[in-house]
PDB file of N, CA and C in Angstrom:
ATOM      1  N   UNK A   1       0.852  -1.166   0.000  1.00  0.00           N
ATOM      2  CA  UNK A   1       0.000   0.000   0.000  1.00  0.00           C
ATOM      3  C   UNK A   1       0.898   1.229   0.000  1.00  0.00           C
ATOM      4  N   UNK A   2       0.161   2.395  -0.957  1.00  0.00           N
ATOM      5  CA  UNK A   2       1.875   3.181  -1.305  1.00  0.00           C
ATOM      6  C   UNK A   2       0.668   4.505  -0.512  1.00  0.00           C
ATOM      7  N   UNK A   3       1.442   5.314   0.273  1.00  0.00           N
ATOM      8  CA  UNK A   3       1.133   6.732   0.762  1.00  0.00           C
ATOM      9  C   UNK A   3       1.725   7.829   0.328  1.00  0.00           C
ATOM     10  N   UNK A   4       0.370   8.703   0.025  1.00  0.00           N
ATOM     11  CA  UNK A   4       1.031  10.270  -0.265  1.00  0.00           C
ATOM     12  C   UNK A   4       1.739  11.248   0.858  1.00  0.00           C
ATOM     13  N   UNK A   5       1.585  10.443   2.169  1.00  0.00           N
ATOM     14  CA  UNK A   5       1.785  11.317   3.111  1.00  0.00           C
ATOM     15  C   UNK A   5       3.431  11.179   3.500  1.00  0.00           C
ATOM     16  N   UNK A   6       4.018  11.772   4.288  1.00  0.00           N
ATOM     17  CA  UNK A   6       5.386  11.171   4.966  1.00  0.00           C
ATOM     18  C   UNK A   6       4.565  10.523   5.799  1.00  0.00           C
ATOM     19  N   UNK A   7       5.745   9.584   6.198  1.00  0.00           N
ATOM     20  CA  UNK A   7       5.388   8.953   7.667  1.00  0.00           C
ATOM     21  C   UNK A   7       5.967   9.513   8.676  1.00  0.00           C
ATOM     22  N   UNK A   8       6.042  10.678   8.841  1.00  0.00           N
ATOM     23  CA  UNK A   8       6.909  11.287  10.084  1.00  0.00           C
ATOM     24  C   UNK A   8       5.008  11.925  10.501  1.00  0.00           C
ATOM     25  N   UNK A   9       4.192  12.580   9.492  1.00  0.00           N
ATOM     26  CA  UNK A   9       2.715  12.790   9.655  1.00  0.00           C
ATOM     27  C   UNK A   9       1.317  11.460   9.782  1.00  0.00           C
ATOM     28  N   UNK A  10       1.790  10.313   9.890  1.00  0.00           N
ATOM     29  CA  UNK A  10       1.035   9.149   9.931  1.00  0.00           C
ATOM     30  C   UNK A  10       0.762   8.935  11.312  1.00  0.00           C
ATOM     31  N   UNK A  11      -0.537   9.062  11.946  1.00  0.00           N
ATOM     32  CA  UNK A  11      -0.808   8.717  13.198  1.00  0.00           C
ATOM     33  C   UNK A  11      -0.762   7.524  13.016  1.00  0.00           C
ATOM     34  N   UNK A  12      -0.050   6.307  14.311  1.00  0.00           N
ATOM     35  CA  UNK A  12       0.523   5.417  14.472  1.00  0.00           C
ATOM     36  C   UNK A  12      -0.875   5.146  15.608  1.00  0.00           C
ATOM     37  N   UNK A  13      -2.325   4.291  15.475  1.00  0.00           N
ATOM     38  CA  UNK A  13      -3.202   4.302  16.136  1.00  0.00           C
ATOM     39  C   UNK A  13      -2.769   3.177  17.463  1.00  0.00           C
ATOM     40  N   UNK A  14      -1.872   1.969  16.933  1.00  0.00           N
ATOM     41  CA  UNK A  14      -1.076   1.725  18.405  1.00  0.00           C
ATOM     42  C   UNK A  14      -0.330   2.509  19.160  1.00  0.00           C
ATOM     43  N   UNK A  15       0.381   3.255  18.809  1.00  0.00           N
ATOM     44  CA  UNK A  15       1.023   4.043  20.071  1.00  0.00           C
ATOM     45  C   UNK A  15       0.197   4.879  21.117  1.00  0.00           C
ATOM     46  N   UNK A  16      -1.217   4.859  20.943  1.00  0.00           N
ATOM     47  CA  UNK A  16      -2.495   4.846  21.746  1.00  0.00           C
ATOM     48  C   UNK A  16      -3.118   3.927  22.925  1.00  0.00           C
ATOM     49  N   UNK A  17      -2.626   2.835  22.153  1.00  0.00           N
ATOM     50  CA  UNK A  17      -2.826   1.390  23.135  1.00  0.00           C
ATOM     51  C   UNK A  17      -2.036   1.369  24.575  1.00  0.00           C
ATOM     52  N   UNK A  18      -2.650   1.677  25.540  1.00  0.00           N
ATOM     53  CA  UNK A  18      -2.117   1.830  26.699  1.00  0.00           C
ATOM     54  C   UNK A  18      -1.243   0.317  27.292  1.00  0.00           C
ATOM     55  N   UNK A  19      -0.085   0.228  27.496  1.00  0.00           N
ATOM     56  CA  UNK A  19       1.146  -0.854  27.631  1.00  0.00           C
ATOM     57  C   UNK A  19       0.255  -1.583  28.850  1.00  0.00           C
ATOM     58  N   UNK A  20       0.409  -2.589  29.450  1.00  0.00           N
ATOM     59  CA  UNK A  20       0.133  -3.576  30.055  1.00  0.00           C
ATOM     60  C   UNK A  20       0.900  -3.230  31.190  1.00  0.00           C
ATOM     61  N   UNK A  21       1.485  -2.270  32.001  1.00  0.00           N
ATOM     62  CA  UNK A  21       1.528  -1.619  33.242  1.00  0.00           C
ATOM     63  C   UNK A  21       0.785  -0.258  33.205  1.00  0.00           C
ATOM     64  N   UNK A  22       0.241   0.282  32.240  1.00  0.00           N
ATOM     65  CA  UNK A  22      -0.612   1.409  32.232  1.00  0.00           C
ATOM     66  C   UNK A  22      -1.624   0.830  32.281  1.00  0.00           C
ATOM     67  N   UNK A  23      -2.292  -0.202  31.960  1.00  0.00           N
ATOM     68  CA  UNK A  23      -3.461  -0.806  32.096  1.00  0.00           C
ATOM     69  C   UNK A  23      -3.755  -1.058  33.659  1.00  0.00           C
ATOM     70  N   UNK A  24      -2.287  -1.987  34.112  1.00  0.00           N
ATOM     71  CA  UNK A  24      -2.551  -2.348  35.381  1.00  0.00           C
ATOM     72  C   UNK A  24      -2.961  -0.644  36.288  1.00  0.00           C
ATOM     73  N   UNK A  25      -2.050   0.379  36.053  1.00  0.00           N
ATOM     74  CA  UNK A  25      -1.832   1.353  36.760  1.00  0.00           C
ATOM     75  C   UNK A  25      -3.366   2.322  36.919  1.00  0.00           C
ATOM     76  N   UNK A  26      -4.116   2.024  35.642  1.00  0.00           N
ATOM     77  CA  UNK A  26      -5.616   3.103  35.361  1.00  0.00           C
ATOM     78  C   UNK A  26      -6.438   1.602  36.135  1.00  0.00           C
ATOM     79  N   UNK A  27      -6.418   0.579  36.096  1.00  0.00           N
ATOM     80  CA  UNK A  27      -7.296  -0.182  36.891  1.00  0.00           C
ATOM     81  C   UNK A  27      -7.335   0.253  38.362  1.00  0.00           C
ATOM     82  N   UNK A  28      -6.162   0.583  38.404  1.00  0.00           N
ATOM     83  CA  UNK A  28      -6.047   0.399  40.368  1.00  0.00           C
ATOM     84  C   UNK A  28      -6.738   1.783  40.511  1.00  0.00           C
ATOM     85  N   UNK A  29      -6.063   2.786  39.940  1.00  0.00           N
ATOM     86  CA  UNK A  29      -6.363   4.227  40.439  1.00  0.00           C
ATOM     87  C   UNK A  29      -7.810   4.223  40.063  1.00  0.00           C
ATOM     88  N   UNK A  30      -8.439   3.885  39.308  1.00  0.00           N
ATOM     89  CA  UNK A  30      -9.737   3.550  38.809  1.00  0.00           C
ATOM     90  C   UNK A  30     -10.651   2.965  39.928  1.00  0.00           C
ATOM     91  N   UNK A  31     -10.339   1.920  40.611  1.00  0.00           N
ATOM     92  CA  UNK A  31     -10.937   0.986  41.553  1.00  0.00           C
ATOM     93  C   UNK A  31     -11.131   2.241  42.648  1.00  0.00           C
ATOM     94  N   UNK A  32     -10.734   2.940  42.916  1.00  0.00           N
ATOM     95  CA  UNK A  32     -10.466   3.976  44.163  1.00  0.00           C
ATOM     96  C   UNK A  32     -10.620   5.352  44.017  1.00  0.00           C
ATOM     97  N   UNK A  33     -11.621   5.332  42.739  1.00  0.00           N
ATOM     98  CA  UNK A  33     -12.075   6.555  42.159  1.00  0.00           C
ATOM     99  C   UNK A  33     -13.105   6.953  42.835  1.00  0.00           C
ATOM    100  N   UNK A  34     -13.399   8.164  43.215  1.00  0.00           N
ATOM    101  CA  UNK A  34     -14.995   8.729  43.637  1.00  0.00           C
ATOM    102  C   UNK A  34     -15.737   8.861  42.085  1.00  0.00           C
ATOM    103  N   UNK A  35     -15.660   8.849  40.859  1.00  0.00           N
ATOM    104  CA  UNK A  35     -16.038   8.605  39.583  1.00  0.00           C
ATOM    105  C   UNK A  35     -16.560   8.189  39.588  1.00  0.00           C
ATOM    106  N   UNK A  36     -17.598   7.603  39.269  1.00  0.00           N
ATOM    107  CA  UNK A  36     -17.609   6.065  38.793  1.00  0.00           C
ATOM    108  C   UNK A  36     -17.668   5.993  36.951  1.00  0.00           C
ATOM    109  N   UNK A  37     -17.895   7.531  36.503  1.00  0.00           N
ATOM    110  CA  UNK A  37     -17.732   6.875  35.213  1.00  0.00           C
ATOM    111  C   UNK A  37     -15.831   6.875  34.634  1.00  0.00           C
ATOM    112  N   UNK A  38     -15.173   7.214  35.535  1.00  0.00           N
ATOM    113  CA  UNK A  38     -13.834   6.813  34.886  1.00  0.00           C
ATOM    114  C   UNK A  38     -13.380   5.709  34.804  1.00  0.00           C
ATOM    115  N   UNK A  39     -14.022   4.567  35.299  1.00  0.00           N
ATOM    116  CA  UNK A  39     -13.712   3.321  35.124  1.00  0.00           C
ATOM    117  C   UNK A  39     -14.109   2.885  33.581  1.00  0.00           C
ATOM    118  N   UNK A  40     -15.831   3.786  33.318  1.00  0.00           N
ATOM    119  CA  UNK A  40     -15.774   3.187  31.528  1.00  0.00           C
ATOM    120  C   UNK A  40     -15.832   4.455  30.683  1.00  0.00           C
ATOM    121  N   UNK A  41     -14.650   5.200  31.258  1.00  0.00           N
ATOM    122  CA  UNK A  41     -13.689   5.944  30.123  1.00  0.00           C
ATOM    123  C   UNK A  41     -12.651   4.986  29.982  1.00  0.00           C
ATOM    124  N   UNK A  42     -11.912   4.568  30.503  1.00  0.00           N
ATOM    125  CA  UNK A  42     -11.090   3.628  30.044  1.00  0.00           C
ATOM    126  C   UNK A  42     -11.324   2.034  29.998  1.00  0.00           C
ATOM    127  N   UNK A  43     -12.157   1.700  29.720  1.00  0.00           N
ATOM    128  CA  UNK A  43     -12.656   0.752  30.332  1.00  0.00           C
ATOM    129  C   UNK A  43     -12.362  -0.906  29.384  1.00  0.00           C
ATOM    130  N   UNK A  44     -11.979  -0.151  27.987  1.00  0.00           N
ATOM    131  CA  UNK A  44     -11.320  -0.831  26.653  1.00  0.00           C
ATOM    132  C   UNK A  44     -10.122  -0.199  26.191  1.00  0.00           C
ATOM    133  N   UNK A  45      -9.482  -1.070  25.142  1.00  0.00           N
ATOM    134  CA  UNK A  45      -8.571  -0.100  24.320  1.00  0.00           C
ATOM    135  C   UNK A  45      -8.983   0.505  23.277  1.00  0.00           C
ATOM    136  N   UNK A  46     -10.216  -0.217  22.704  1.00  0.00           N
ATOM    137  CA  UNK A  46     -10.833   0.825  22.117  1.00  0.00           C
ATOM    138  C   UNK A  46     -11.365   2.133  22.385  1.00  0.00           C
ATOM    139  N   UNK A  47     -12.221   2.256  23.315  1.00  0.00           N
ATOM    140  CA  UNK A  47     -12.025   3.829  23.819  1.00  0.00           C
ATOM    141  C   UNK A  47     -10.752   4.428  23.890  1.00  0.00           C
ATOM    142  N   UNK A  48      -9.307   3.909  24.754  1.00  0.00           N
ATOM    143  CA  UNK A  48      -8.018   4.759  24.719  1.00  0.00           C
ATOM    144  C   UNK A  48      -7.853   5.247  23.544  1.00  0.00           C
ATOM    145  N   UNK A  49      -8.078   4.616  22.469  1.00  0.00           N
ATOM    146  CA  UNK A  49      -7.291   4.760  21.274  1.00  0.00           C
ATOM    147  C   UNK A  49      -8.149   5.840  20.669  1.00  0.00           C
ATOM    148  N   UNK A  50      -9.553   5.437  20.592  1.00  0.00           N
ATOM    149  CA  UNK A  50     -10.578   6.753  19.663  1.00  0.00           C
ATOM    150  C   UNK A  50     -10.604   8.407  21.008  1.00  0.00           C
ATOM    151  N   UNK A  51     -10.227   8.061  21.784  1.00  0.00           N
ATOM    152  CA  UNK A  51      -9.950   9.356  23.090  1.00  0.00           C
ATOM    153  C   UNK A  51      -8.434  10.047  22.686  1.00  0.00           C
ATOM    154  N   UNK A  52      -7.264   9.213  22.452  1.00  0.00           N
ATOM    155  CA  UNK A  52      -6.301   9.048  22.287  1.00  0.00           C
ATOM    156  C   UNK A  52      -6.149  10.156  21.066  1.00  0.00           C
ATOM    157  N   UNK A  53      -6.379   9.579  19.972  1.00  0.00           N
ATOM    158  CA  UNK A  53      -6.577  10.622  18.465  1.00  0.00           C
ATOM    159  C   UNK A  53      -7.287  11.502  18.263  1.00  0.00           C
ATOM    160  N   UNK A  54      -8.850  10.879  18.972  1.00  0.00           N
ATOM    161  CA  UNK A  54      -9.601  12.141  18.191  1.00  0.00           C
ATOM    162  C   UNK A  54     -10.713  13.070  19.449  1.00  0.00           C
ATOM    163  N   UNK A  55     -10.147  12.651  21.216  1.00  0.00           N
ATOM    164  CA  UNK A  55     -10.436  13.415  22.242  1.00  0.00           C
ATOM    165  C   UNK A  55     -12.072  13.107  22.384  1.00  0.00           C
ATOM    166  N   UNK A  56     -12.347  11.888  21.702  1.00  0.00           N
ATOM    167  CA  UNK A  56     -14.091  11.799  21.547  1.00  0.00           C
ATOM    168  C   UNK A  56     -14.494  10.348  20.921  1.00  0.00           C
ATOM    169  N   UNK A  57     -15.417   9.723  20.998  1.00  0.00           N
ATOM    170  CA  UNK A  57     -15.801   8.293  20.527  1.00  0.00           C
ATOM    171  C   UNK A  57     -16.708   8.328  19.598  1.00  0.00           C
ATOM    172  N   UNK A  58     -17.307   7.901  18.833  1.00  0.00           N
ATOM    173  CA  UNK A  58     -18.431   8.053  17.775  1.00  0.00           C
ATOM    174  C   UNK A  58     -19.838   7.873  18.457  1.00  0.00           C
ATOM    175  N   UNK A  59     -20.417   8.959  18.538  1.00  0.00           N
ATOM    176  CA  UNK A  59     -22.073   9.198  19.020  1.00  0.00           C
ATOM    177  C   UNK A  59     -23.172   8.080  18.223  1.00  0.00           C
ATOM    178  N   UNK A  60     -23.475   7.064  18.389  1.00  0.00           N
ATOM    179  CA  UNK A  60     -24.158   6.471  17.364  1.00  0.00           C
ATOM    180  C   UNK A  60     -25.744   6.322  17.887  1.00  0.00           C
ATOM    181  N   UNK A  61     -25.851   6.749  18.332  1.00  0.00           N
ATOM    182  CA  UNK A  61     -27.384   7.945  19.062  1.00  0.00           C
ATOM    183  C   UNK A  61     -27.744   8.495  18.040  1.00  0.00           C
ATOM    184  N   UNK A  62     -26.279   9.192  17.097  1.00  0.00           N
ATOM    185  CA  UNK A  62     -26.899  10.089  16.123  1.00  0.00           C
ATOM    186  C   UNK A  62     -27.462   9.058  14.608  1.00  0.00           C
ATOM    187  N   UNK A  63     -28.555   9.292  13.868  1.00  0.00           N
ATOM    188  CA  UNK A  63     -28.499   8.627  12.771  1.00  0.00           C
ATOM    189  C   UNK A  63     -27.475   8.348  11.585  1.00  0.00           C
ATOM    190  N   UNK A  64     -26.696   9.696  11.551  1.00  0.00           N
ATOM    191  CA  UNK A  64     -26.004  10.412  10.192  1.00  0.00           C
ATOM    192  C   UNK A  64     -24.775   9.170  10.930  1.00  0.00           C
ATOM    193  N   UNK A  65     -24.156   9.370  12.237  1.00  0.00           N
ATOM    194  CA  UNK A  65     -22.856   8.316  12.330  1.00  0.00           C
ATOM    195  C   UNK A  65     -23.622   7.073  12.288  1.00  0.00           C
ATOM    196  N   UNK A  66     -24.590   6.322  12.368  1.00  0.00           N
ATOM    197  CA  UNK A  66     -25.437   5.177  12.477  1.00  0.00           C
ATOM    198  C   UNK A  66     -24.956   4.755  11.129  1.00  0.00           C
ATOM    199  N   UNK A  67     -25.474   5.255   9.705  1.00  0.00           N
ATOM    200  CA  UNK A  67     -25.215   5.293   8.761  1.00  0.00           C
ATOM    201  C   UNK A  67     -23.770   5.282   8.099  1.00  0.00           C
ATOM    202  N   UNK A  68     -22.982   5.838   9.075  1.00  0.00           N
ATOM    203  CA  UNK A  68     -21.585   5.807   8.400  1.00  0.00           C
ATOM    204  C   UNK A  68     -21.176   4.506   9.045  1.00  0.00           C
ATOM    205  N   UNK A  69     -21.681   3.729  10.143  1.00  0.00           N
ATOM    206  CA  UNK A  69     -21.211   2.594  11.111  1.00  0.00           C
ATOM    207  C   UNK A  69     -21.504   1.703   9.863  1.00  0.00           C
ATOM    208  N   UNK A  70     -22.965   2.128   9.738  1.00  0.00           N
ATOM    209  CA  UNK A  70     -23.243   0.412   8.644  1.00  0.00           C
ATOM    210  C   UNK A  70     -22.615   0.429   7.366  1.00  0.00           C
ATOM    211  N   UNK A  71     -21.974   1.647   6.934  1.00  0.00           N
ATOM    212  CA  UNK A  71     -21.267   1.751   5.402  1.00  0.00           C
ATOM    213  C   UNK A  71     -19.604   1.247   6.072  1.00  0.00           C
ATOM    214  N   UNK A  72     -19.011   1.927   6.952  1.00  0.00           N
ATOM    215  CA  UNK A  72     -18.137   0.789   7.225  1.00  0.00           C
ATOM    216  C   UNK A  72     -18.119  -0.828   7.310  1.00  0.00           C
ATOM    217  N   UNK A  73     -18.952  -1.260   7.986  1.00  0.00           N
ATOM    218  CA  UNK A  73     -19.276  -2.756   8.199  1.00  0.00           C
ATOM    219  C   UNK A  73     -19.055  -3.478   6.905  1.00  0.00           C
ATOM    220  N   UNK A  74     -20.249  -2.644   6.045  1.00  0.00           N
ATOM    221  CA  UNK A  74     -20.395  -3.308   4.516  1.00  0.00           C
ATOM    222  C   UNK A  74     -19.091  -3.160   3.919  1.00  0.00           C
ATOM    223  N   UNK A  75     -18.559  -2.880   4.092  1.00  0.00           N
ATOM    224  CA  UNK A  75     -17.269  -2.003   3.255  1.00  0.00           C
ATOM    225  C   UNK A  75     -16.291  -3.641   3.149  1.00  0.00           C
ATOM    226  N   UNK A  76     -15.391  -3.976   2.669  1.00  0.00           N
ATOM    227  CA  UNK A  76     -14.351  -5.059   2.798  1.00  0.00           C
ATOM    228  C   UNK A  76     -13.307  -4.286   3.526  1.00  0.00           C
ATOM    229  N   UNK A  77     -12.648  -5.055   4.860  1.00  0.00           N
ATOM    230  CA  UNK A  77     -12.051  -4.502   5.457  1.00  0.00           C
ATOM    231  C   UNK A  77     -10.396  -3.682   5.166  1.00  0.00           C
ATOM    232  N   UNK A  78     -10.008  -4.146   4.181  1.00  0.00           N
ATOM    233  CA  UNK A  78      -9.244  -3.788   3.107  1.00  0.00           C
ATOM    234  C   UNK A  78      -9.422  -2.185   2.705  1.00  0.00           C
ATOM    235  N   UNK A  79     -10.532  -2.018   2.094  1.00  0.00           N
ATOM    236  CA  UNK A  79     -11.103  -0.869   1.822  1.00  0.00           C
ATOM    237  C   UNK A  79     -10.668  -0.163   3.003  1.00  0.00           C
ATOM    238  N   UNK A  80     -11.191  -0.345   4.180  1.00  0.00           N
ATOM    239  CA  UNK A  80     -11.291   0.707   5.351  1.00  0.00           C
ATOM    240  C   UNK A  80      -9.755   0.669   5.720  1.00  0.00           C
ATOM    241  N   UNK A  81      -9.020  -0.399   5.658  1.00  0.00           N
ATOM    242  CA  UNK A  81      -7.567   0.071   6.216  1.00  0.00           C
ATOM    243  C   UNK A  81      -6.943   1.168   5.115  1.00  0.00           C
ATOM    244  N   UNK A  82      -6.724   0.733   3.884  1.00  0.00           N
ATOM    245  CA  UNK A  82      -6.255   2.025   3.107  1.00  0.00           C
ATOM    246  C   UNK A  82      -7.124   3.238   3.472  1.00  0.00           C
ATOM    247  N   UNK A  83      -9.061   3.375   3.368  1.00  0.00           N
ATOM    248  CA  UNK A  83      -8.835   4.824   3.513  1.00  0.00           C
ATOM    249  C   UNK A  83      -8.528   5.891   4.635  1.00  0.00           C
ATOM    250  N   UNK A  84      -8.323   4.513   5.682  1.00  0.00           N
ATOM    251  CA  UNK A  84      -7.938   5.387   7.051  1.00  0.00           C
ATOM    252  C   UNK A  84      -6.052   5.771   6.978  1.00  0.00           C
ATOM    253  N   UNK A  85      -5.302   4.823   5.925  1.00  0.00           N
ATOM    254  CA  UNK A  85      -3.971   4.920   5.742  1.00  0.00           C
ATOM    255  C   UNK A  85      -4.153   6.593   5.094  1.00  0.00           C
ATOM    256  N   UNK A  86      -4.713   6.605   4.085  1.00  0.00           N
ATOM    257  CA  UNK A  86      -5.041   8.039   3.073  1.00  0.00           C
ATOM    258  C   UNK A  86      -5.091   9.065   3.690  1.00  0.00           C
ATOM    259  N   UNK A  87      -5.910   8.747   5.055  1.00  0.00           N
ATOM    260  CA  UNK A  87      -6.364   9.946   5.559  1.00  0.00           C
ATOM    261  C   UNK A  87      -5.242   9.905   6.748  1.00  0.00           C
ATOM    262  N   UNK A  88      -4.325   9.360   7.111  1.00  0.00           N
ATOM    263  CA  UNK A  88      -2.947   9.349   7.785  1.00  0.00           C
ATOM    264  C   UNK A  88      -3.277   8.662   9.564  1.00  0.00           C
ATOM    265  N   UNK A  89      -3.675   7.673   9.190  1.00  0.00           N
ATOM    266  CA  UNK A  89      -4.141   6.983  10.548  1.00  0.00           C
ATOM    267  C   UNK A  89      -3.699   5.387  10.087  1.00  0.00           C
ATOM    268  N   UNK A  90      -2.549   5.055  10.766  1.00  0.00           N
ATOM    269  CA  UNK A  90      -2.255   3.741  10.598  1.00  0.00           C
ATOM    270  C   UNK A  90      -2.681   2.926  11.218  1.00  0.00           C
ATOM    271  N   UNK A  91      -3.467   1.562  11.164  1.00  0.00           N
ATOM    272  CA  UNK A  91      -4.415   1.143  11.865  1.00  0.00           C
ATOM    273  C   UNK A  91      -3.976  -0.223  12.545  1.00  0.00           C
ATOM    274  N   UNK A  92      -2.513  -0.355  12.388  1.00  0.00           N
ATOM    275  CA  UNK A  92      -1.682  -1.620  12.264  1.00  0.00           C
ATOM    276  C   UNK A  92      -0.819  -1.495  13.605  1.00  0.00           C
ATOM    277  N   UNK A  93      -0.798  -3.049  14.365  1.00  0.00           N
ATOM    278  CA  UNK A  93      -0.211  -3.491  15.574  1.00  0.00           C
ATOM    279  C   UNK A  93       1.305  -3.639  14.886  1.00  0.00           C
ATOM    280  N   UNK A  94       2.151  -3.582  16.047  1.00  0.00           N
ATOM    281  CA  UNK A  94       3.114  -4.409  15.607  1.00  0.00           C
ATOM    282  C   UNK A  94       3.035  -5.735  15.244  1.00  0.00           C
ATOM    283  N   UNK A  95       2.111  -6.457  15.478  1.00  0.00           N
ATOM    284  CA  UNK A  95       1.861  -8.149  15.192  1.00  0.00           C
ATOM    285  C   UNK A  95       1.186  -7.872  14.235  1.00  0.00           C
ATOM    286  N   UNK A  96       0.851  -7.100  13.354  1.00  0.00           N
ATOM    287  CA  UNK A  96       0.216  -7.039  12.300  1.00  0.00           C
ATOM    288  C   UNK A  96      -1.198  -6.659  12.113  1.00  0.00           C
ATOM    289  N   UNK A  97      -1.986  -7.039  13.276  1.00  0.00           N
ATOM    290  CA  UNK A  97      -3.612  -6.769  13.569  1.00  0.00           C
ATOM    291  C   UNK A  97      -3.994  -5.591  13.766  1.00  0.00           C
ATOM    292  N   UNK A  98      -5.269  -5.418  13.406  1.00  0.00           N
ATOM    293  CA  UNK A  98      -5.176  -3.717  13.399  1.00  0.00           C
ATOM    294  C   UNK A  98      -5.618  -3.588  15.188  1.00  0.00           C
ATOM    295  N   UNK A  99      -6.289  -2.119  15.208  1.00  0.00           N
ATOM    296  CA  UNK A  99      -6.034  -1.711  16.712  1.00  0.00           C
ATOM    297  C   UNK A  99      -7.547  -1.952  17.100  1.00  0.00           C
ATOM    298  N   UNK A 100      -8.199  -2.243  18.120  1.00  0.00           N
ATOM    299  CA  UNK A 100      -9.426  -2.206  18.828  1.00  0.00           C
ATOM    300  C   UNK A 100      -9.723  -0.999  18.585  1.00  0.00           C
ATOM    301  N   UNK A 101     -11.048  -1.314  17.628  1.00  0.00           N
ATOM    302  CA  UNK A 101     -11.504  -0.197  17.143  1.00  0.00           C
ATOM    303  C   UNK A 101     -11.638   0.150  15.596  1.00  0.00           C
ATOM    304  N   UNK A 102     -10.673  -0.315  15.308  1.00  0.00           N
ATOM    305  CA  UNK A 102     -10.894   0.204  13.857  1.00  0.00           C
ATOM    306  C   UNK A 102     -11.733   0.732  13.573  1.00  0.00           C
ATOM    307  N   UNK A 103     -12.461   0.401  13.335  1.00  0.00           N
ATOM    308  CA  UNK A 103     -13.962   0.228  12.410  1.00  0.00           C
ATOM    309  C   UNK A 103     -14.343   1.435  13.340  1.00  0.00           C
ATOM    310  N   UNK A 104     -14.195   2.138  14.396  1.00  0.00           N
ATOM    311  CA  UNK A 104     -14.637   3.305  15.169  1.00  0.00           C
ATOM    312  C   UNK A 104     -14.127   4.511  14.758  1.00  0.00           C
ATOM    313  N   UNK A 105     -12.577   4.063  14.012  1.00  0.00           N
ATOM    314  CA  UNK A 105     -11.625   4.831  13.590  1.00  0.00           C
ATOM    315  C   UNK A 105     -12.139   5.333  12.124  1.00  0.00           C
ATOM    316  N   UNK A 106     -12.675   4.520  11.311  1.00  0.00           N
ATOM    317  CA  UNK A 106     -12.940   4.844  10.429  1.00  0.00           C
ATOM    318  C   UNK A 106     -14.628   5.537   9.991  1.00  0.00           C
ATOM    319  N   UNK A 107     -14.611   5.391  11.390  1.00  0.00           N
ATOM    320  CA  UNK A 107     -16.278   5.971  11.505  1.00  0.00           C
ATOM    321  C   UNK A 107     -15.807   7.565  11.411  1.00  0.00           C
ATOM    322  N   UNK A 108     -15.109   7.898  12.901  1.00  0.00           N
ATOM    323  CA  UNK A 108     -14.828   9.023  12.985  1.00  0.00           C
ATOM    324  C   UNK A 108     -14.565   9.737  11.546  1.00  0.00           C
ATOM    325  N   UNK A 109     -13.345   9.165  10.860  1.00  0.00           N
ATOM    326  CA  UNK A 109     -12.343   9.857   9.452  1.00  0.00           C
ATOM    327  C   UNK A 109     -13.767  10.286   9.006  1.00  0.00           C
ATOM    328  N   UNK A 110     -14.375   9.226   8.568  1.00  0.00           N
ATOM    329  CA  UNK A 110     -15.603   9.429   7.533  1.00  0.00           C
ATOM    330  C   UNK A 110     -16.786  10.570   8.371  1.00  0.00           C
ATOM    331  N   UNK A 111     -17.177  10.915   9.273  1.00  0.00           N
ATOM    332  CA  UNK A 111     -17.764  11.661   9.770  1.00  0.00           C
ATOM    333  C   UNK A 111     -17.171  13.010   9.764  1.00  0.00           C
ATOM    334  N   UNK A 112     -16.011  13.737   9.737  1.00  0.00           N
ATOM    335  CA  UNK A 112     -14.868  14.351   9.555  1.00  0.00           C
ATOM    336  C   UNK A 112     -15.053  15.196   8.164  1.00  0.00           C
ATOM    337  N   UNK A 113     -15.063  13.463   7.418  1.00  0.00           N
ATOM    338  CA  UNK A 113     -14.908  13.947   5.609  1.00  0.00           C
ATOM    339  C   UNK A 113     -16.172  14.759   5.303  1.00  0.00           C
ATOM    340  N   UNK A 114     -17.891  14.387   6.187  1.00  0.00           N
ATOM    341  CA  UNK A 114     -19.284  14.616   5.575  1.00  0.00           C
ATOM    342  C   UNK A 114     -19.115  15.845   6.768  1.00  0.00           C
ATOM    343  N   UNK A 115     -18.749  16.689   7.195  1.00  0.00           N
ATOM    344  CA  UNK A 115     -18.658  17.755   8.070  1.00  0.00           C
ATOM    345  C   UNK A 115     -19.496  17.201   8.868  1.00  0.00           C
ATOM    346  N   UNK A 116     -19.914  16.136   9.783  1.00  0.00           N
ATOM    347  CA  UNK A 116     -20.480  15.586  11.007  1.00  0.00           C
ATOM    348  C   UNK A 116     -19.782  16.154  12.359  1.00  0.00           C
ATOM    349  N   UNK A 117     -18.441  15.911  11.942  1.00  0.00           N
ATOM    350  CA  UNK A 117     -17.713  16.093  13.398  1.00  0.00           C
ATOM    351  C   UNK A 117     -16.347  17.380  12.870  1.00  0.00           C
ATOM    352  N   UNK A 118     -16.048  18.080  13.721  1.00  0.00           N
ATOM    353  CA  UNK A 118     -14.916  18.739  13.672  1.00  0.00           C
ATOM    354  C   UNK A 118     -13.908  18.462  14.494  1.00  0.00           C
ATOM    355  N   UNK A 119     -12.580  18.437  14.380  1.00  0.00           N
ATOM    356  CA  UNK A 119     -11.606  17.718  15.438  1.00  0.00           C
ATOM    357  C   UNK A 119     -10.826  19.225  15.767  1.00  0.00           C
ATOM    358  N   UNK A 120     -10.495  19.718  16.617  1.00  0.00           N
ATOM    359  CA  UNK A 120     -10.208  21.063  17.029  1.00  0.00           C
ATOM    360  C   UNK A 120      -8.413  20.850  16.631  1.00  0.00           C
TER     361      UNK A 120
END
């Protein structure tokens, strides 16, 4: 897959994925929260990661992202990794798998592209 972008500008959507002592570390401080919803702000890595990039998760309350959820789905997953590569969001683990979430990731881009959402 060839990119117009550098890769010095390619968001790297694992380096979002909180390491396996940051996990342990937001569980504990979490457990001992007066919060209670900070336990499901972090509560996946999918949330870290769509909080992580784009400071927000996809509203699917709303119809217009409802619609962009089910045009992802349909989509071949192929499709959605290049156009999230295009739009400079690499969606790839080091083991090769993409990141928890994807498909959230590419909700957002595409909500972005139809002026749904603005990212500040």
């Amino acid at each position: 897959m060839s990119n117009q972008y550098a890769e010095e500008n390619l968001i790297r959507a694992a380096d979002y994925l909180p390491s396996e002592s940051e996990k342990a570390a937001m569980a504990e401080s979490v457990a001992g929260s007066a919060d209670p919803l900070a336990s499901l702000l972090y509560s996946d890595d999918r949330d870290t990661v769509l909080y992580g990039i784009f400071g927000d998760v996809p509203d699917y309350d709303n119809p217009d992202m409802e619609t962009l959820w089910d045009e992802v789905l349909d989509a071949d997953p192929e499709e959605i990794y290049e156009y999230c590569f295009k739009k400079g969001v690499d969606l790839f683990q080091d083991d090769g798998r993409p990141v928890p979430g994807w498909r959230d990731i590419a909700v957002m881009l595409k909500a972005i592209d139809k002026g749904l959402l603005e990212i500040a």
